[in-house]
Structures are given as structure tokens and as C-alpha cells.
PDB file of N, CA and C in Angstrom:
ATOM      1  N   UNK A   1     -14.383  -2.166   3.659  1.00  0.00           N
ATOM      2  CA  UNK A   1     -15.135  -2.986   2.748  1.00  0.00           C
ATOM      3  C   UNK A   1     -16.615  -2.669   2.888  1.00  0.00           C
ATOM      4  N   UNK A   2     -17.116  -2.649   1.740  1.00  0.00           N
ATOM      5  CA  UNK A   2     -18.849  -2.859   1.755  1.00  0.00           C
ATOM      6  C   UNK A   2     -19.796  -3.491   2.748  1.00  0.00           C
ATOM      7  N   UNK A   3     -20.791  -3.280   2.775  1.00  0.00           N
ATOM      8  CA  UNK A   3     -21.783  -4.075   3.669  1.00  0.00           C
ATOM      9  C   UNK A   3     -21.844  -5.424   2.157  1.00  0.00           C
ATOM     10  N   UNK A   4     -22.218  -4.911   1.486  1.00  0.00           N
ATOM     11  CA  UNK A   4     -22.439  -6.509   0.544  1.00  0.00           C
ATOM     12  C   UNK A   4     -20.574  -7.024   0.722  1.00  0.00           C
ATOM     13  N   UNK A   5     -20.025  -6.740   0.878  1.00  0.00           N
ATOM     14  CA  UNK A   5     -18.577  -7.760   0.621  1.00  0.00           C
ATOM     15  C   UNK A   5     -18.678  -8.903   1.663  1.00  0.00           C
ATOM     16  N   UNK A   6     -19.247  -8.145   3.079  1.00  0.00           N
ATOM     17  CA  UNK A   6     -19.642  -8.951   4.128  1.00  0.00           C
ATOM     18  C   UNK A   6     -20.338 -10.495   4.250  1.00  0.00           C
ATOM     19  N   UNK A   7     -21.493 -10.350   3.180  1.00  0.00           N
ATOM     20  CA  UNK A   7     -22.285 -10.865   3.662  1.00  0.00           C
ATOM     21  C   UNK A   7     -22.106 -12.124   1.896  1.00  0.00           C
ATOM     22  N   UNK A   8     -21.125 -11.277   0.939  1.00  0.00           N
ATOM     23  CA  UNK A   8     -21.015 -12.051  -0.014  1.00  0.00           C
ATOM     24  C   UNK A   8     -19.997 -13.020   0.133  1.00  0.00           C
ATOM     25  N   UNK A   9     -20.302 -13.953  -0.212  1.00  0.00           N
ATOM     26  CA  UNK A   9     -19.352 -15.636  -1.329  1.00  0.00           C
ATOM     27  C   UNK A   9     -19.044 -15.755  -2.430  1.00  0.00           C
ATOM     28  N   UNK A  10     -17.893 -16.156  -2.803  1.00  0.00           N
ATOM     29  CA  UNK A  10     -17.431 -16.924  -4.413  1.00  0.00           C
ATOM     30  C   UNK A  10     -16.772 -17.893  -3.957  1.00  0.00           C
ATOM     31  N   UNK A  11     -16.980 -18.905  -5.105  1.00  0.00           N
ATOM     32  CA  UNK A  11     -16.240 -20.183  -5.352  1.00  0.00           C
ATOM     33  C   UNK A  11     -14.991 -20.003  -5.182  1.00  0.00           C
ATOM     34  N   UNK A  12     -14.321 -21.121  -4.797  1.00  0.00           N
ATOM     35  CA  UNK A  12     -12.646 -20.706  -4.307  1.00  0.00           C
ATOM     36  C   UNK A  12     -12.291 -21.373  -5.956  1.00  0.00           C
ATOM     37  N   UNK A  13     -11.333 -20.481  -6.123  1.00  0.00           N
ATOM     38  CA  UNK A  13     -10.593 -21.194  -7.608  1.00  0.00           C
ATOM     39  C   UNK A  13      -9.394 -22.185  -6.994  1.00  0.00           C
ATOM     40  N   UNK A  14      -8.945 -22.623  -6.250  1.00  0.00           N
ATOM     41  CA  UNK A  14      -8.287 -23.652  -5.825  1.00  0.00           C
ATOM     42  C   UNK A  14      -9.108 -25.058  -5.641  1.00  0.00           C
ATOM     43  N   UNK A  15      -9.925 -25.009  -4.919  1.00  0.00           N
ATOM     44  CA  UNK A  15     -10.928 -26.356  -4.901  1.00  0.00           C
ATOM     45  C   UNK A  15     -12.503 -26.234  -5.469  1.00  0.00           C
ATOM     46  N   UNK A  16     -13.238 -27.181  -6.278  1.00  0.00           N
ATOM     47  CA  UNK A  16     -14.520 -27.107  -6.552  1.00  0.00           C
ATOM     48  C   UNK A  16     -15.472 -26.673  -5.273  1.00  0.00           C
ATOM     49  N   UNK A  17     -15.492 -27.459  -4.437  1.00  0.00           N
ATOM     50  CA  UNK A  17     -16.181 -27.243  -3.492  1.00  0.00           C
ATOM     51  C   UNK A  17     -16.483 -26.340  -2.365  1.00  0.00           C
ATOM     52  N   UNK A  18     -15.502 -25.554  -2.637  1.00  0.00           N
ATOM     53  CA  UNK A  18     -15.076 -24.394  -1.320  1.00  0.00           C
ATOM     54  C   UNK A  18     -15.361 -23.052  -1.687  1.00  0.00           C
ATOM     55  N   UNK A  19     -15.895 -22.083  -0.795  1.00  0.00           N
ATOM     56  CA  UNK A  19     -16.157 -20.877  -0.867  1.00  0.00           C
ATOM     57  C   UNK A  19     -15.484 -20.301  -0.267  1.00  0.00           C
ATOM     58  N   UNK A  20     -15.274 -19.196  -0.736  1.00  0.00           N
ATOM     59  CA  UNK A  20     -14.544 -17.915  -0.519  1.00  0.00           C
ATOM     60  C   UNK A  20     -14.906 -16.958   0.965  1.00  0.00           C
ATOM     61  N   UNK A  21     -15.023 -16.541   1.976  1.00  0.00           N
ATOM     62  CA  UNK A  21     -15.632 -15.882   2.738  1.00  0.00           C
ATOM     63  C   UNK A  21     -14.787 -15.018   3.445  1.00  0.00           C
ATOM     64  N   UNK A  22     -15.549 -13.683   3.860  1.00  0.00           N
ATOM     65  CA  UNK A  22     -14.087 -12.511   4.168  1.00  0.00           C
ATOM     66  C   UNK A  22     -14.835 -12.656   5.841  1.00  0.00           C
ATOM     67  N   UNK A  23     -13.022 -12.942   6.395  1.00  0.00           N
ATOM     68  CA  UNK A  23     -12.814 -12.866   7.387  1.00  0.00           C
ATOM     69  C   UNK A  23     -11.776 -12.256   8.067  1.00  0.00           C
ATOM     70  N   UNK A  24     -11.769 -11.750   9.207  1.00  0.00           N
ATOM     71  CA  UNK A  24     -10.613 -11.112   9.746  1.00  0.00           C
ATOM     72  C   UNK A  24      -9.417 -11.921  10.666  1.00  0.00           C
ATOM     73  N   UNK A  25      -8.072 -12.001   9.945  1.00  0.00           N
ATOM     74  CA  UNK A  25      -7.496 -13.050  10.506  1.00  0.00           C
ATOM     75  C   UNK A  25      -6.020 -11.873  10.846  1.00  0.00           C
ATOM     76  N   UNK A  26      -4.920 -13.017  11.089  1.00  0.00           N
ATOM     77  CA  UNK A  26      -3.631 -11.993  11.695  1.00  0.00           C
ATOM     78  C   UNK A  26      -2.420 -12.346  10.631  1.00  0.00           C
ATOM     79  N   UNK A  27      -2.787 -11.316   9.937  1.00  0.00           N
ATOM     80  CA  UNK A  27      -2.045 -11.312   8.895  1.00  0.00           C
ATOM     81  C   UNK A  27      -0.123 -11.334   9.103  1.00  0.00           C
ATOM     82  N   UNK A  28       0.414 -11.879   8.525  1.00  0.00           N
ATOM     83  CA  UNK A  28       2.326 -12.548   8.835  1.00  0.00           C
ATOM     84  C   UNK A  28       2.835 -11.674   7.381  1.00  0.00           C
ATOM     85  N   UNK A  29       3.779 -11.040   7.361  1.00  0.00           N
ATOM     86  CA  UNK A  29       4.827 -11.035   6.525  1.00  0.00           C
ATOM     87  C   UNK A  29       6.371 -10.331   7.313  1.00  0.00           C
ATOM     88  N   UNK A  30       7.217 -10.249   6.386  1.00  0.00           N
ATOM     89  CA  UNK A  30       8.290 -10.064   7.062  1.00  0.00           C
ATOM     90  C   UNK A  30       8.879  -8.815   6.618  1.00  0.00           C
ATOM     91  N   UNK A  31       9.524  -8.180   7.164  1.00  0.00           N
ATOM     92  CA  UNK A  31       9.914  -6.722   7.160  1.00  0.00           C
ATOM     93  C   UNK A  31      11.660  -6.361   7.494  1.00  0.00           C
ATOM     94  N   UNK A  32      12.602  -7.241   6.128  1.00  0.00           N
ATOM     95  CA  UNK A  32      13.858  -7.101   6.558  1.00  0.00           C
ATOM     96  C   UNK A  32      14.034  -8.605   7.390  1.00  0.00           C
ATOM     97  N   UNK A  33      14.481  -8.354   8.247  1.00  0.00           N
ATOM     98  CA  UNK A  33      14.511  -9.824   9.371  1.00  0.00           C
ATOM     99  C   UNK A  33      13.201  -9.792  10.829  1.00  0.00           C
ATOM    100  N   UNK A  34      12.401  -8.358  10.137  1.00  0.00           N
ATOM    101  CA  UNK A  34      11.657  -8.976  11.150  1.00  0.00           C
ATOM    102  C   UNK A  34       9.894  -9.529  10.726  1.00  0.00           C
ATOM    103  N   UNK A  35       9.804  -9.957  11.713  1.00  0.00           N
ATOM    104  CA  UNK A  35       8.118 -10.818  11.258  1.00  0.00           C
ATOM    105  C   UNK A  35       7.223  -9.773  11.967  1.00  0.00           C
ATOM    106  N   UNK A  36       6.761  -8.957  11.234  1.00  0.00           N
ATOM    107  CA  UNK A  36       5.705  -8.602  11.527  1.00  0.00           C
ATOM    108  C   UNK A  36       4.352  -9.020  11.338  1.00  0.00           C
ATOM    109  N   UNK A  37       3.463  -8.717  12.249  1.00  0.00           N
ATOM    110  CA  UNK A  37       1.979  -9.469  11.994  1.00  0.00           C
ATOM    111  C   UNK A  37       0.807  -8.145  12.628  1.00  0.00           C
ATOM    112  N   UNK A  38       0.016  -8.449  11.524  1.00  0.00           N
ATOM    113  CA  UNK A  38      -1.179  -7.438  11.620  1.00  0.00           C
ATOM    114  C   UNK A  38      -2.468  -8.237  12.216  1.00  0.00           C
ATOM    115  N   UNK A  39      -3.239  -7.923  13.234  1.00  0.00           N
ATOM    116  CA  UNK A  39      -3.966  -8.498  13.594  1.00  0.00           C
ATOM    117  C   UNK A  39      -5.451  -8.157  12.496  1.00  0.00           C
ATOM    118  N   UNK A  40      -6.919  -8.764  12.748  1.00  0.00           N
ATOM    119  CA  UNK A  40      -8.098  -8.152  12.245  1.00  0.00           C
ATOM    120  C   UNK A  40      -7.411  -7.813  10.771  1.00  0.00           C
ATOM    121  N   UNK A  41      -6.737  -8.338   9.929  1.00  0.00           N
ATOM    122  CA  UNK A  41      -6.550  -8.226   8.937  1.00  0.00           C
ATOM    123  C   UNK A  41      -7.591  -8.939   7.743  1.00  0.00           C
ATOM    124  N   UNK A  42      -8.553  -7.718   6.826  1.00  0.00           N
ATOM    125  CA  UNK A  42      -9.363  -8.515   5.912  1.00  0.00           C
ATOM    126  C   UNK A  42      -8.663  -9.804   4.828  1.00  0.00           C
ATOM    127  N   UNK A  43      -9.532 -10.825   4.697  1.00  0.00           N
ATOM    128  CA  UNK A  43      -9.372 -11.711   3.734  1.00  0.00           C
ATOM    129  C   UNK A  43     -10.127 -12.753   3.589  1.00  0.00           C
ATOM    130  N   UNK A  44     -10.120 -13.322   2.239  1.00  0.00           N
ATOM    131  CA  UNK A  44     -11.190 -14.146   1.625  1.00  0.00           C
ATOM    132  C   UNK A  44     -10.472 -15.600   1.669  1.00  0.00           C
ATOM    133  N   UNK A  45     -11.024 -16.318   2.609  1.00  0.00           N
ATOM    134  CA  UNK A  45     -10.831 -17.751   2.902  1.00  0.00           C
ATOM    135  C   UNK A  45     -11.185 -18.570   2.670  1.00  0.00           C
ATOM    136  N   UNK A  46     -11.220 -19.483   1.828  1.00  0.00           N
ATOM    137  CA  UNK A  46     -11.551 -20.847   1.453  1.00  0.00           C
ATOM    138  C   UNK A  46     -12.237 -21.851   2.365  1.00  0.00           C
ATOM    139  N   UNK A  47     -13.432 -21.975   3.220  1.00  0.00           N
ATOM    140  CA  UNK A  47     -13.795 -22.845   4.252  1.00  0.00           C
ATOM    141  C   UNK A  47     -13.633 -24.046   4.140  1.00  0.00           C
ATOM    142  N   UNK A  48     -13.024 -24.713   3.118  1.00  0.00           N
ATOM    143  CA  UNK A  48     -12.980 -25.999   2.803  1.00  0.00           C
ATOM    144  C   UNK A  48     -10.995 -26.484   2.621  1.00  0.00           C
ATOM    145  N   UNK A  49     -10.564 -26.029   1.632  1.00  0.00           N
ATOM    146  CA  UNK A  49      -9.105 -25.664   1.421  1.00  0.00           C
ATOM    147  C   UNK A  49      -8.328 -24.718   2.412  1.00  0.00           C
ATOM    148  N   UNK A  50      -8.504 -23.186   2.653  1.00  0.00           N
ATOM    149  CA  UNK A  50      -7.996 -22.644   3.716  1.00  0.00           C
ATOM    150  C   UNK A  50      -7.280 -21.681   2.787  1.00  0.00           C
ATOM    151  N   UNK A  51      -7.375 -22.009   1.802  1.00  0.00           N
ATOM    152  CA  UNK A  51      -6.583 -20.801   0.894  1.00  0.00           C
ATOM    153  C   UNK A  51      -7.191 -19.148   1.142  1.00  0.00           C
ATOM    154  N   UNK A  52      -6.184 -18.252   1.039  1.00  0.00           N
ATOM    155  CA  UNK A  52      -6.270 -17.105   1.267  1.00  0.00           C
ATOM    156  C   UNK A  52      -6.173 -15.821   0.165  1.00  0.00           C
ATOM    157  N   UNK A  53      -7.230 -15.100  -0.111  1.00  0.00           N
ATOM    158  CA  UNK A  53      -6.729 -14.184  -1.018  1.00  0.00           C
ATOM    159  C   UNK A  53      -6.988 -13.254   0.038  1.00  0.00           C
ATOM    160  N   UNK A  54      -6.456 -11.829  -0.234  1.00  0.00           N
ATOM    161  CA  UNK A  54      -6.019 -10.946   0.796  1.00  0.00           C
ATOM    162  C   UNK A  54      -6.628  -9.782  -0.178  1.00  0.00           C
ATOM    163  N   UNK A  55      -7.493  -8.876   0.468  1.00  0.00           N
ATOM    164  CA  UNK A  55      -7.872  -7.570  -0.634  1.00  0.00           C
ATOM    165  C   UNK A  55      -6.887  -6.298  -0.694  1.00  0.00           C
ATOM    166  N   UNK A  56      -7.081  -6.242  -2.082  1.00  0.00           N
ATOM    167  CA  UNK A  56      -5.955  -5.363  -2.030  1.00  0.00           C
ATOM    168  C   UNK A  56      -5.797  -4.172  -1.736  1.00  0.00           C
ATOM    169  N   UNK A  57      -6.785  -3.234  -1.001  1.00  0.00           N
ATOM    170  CA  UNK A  57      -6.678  -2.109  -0.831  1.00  0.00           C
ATOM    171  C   UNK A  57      -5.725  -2.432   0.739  1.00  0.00           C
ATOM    172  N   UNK A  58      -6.528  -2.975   1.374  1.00  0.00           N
ATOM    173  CA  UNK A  58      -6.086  -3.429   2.558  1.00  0.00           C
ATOM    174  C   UNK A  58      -3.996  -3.583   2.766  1.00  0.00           C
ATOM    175  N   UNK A  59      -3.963  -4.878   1.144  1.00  0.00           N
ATOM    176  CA  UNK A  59      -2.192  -4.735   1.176  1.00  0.00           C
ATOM    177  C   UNK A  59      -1.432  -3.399   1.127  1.00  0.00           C
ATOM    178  N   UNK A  60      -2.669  -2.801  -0.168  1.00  0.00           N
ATOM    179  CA  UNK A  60      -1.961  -1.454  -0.737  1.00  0.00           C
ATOM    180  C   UNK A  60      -1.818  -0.428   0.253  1.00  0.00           C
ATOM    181  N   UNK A  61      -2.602  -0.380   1.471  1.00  0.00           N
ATOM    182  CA  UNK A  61      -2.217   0.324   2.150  1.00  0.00           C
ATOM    183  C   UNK A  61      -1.462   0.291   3.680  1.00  0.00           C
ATOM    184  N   UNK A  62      -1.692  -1.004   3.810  1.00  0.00           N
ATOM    185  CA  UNK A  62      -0.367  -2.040   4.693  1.00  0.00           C
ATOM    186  C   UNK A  62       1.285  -1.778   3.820  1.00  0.00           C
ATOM    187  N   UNK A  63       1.269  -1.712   2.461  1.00  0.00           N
ATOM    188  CA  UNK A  63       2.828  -1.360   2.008  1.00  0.00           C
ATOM    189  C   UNK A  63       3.234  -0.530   2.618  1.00  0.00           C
ATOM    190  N   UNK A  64       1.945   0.831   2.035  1.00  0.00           N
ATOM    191  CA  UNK A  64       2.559   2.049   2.610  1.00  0.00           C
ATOM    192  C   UNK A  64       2.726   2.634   3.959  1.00  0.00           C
ATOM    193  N   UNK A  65       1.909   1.581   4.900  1.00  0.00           N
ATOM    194  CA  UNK A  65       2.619   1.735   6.220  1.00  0.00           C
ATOM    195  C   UNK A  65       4.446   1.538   6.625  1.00  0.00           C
ATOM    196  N   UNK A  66       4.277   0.506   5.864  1.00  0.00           N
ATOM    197  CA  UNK A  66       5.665  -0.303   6.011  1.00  0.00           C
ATOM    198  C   UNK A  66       6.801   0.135   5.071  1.00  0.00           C
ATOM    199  N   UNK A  67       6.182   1.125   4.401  1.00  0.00           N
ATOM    200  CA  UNK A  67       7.673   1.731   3.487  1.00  0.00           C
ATOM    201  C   UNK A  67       8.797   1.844   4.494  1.00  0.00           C
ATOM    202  N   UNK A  68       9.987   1.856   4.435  1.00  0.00           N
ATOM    203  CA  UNK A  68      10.906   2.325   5.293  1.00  0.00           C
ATOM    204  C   UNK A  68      10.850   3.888   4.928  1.00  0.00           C
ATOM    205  N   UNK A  69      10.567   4.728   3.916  1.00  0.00           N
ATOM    206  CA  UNK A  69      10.320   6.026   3.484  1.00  0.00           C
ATOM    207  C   UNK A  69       9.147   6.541   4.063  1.00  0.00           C
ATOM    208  N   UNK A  70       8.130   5.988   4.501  1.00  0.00           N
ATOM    209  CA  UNK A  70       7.130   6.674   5.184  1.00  0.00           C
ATOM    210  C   UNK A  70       7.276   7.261   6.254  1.00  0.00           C
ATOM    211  N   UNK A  71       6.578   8.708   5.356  1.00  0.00           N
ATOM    212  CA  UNK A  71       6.348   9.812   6.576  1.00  0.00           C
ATOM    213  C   UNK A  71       7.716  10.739   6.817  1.00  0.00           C
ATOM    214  N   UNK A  72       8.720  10.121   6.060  1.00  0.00           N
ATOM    215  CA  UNK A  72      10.358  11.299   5.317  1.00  0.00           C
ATOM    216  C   UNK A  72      10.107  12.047   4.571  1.00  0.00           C
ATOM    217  N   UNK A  73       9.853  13.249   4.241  1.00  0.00           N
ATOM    218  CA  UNK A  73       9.924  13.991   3.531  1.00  0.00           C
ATOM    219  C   UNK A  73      10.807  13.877   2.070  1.00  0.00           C
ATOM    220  N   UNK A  74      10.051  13.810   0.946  1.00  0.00           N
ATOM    221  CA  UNK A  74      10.902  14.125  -0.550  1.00  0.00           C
ATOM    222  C   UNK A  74      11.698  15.215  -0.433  1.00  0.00           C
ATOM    223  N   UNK A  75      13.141  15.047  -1.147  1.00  0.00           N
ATOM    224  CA  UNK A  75      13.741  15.997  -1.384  1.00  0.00           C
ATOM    225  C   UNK A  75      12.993  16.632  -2.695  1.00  0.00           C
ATOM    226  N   UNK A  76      13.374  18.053  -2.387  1.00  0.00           N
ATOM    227  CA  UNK A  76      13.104  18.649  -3.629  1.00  0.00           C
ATOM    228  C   UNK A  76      14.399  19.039  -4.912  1.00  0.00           C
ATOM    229  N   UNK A  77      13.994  18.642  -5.869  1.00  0.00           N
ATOM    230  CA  UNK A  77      15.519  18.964  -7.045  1.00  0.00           C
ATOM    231  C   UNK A  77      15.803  20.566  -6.976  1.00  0.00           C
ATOM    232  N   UNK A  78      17.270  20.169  -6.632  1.00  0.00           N
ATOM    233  CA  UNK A  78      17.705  21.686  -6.945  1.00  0.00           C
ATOM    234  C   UNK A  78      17.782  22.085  -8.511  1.00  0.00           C
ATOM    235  N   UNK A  79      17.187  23.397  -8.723  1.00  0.00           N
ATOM    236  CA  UNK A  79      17.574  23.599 -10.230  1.00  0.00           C
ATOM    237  C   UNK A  79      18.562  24.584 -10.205  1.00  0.00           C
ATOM    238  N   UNK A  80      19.486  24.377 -11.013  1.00  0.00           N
ATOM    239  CA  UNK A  80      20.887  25.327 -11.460  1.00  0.00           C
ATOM    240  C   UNK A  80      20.429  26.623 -11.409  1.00  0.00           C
ATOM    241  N   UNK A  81      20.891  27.614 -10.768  1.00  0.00           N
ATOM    242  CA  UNK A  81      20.774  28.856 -10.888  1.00  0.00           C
ATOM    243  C   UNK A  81      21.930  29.502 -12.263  1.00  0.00           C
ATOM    244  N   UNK A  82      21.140  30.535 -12.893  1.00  0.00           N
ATOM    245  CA  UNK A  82      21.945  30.810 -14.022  1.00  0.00           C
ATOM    246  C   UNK A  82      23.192  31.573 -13.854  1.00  0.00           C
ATOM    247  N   UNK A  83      24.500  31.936 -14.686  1.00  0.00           N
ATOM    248  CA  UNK A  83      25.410  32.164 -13.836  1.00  0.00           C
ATOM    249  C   UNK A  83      25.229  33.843 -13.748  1.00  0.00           C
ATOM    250  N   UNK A  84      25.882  34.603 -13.045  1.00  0.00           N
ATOM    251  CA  UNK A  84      25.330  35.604 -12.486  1.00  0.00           C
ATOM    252  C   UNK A  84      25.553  36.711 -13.033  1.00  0.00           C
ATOM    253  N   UNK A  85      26.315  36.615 -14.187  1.00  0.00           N
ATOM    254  CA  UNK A  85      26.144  37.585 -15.404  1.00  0.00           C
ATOM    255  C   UNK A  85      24.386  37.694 -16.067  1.00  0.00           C
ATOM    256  N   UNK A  86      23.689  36.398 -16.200  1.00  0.00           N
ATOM    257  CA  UNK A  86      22.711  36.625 -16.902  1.00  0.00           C
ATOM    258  C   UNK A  86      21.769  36.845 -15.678  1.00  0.00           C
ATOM    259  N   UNK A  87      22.264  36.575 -14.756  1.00  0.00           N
ATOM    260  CA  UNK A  87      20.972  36.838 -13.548  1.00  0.00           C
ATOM    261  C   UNK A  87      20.780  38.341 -13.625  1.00  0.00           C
ATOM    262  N   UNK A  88      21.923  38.969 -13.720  1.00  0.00           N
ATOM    263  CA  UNK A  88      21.917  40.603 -13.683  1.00  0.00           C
ATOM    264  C   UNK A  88      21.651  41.116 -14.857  1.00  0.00           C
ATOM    265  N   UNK A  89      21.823  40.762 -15.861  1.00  0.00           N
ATOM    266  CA  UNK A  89      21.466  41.090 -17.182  1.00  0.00           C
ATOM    267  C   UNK A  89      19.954  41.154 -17.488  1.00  0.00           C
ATOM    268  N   UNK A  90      19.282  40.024 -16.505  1.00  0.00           N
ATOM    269  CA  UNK A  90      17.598  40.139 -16.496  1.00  0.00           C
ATOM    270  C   UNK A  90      17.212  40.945 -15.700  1.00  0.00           C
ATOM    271  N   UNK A  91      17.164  41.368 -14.712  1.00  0.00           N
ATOM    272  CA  UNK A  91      16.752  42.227 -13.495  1.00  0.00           C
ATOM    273  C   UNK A  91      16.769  43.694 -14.257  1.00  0.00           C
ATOM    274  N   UNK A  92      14.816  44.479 -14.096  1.00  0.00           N
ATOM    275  CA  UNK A  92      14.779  45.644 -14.132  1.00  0.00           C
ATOM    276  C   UNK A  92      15.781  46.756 -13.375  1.00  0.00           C
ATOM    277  N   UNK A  93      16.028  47.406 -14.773  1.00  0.00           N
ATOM    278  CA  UNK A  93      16.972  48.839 -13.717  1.00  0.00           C
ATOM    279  C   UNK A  93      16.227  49.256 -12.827  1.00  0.00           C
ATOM    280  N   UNK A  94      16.700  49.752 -11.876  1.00  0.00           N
ATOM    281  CA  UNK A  94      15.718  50.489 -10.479  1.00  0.00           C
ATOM    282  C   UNK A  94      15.877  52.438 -11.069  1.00  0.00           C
ATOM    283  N   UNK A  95      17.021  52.586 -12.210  1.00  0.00           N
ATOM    284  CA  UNK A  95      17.465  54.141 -11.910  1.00  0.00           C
ATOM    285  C   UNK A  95      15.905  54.572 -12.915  1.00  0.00           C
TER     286      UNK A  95
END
């Protein structure tokens, strides 16, 4: 995050009175049956309400930790080889 994200506030849209402020807390979700938790996790907290918005680069790249596919290699598509009359039918004569 920015040096201004730091040091900036917005109004919480849940309560009139409450501001928004990014703090680092220990972020909870669950992964299958298990609970995982991220510590120093950014987010914008409500000092008054407690409500939480969470930035999203931060989630977007917390998913992709947590893919069960991360870090497996893509298969690559096999493409049909042609049948082997025309394979030979293309190939320069060598005589």
C-alpha cells in the first residue's frame, strides 16, 4: 500500500460516525475444513463499529496463495497429429 493509504481516512458506510482506518490485523478464513489465519494482514476498520473492509490486492493475492493448484504445472493440450499418410505426403524429398 501507499504512503498516503497509511496516513488516509474515509467515513465507514456502515455507521455515520465512524472512520475507516488501515490497520494490520490476523486475518481468519477457512480452507476446506481447515481455519487458516494470516497474521499483519492489511484492512480498513471502522474505529467506532469494527466493521472490516479488506483490500483487495492483498485478498487477490492471498487466493492465489491458497489455490490448491498453486505452483502445479498446466497441462499442455495435446494436438492430434495428422494421420501418417499426410505426414509423409508433406515432408521434402531428400533424393
Amino acid at each position: 500500500m501507499s504512503e498516503l493509504a497509511n496516513n488516509h481516512t474515509y467515513p465507514c458506510k456502515e455507521c455515520p460516525p465512524g472512520m475507516m482506518r488501515l490497520q494490520y490485523i490476523t486475518y481468519f478464513t477457512w480452507l476446506s475444513d481447515e481455519l487458516i489465519t494470516v497474521p499483519n494482514f492489511p484492512a480498513w476498520v471502522c474505529d467506532v463499529c469494527g466493521r472490516r473492509d479488506y483490500d483487495e490486492r492483498a485478498i487477490s493475492w492471498l487466493s492465489m496463495l491458497l489455490n490448491p493448484d498453486a505452483g502445479k504445472s498446466t497441462p499442455r493440450p495435446r494436438w492430434p497429429h495428422p494421420p501418417l499418410s499426410q505426414r509423409d505426403s508433406t515432408r521434402p524429398s531428400l533424393e
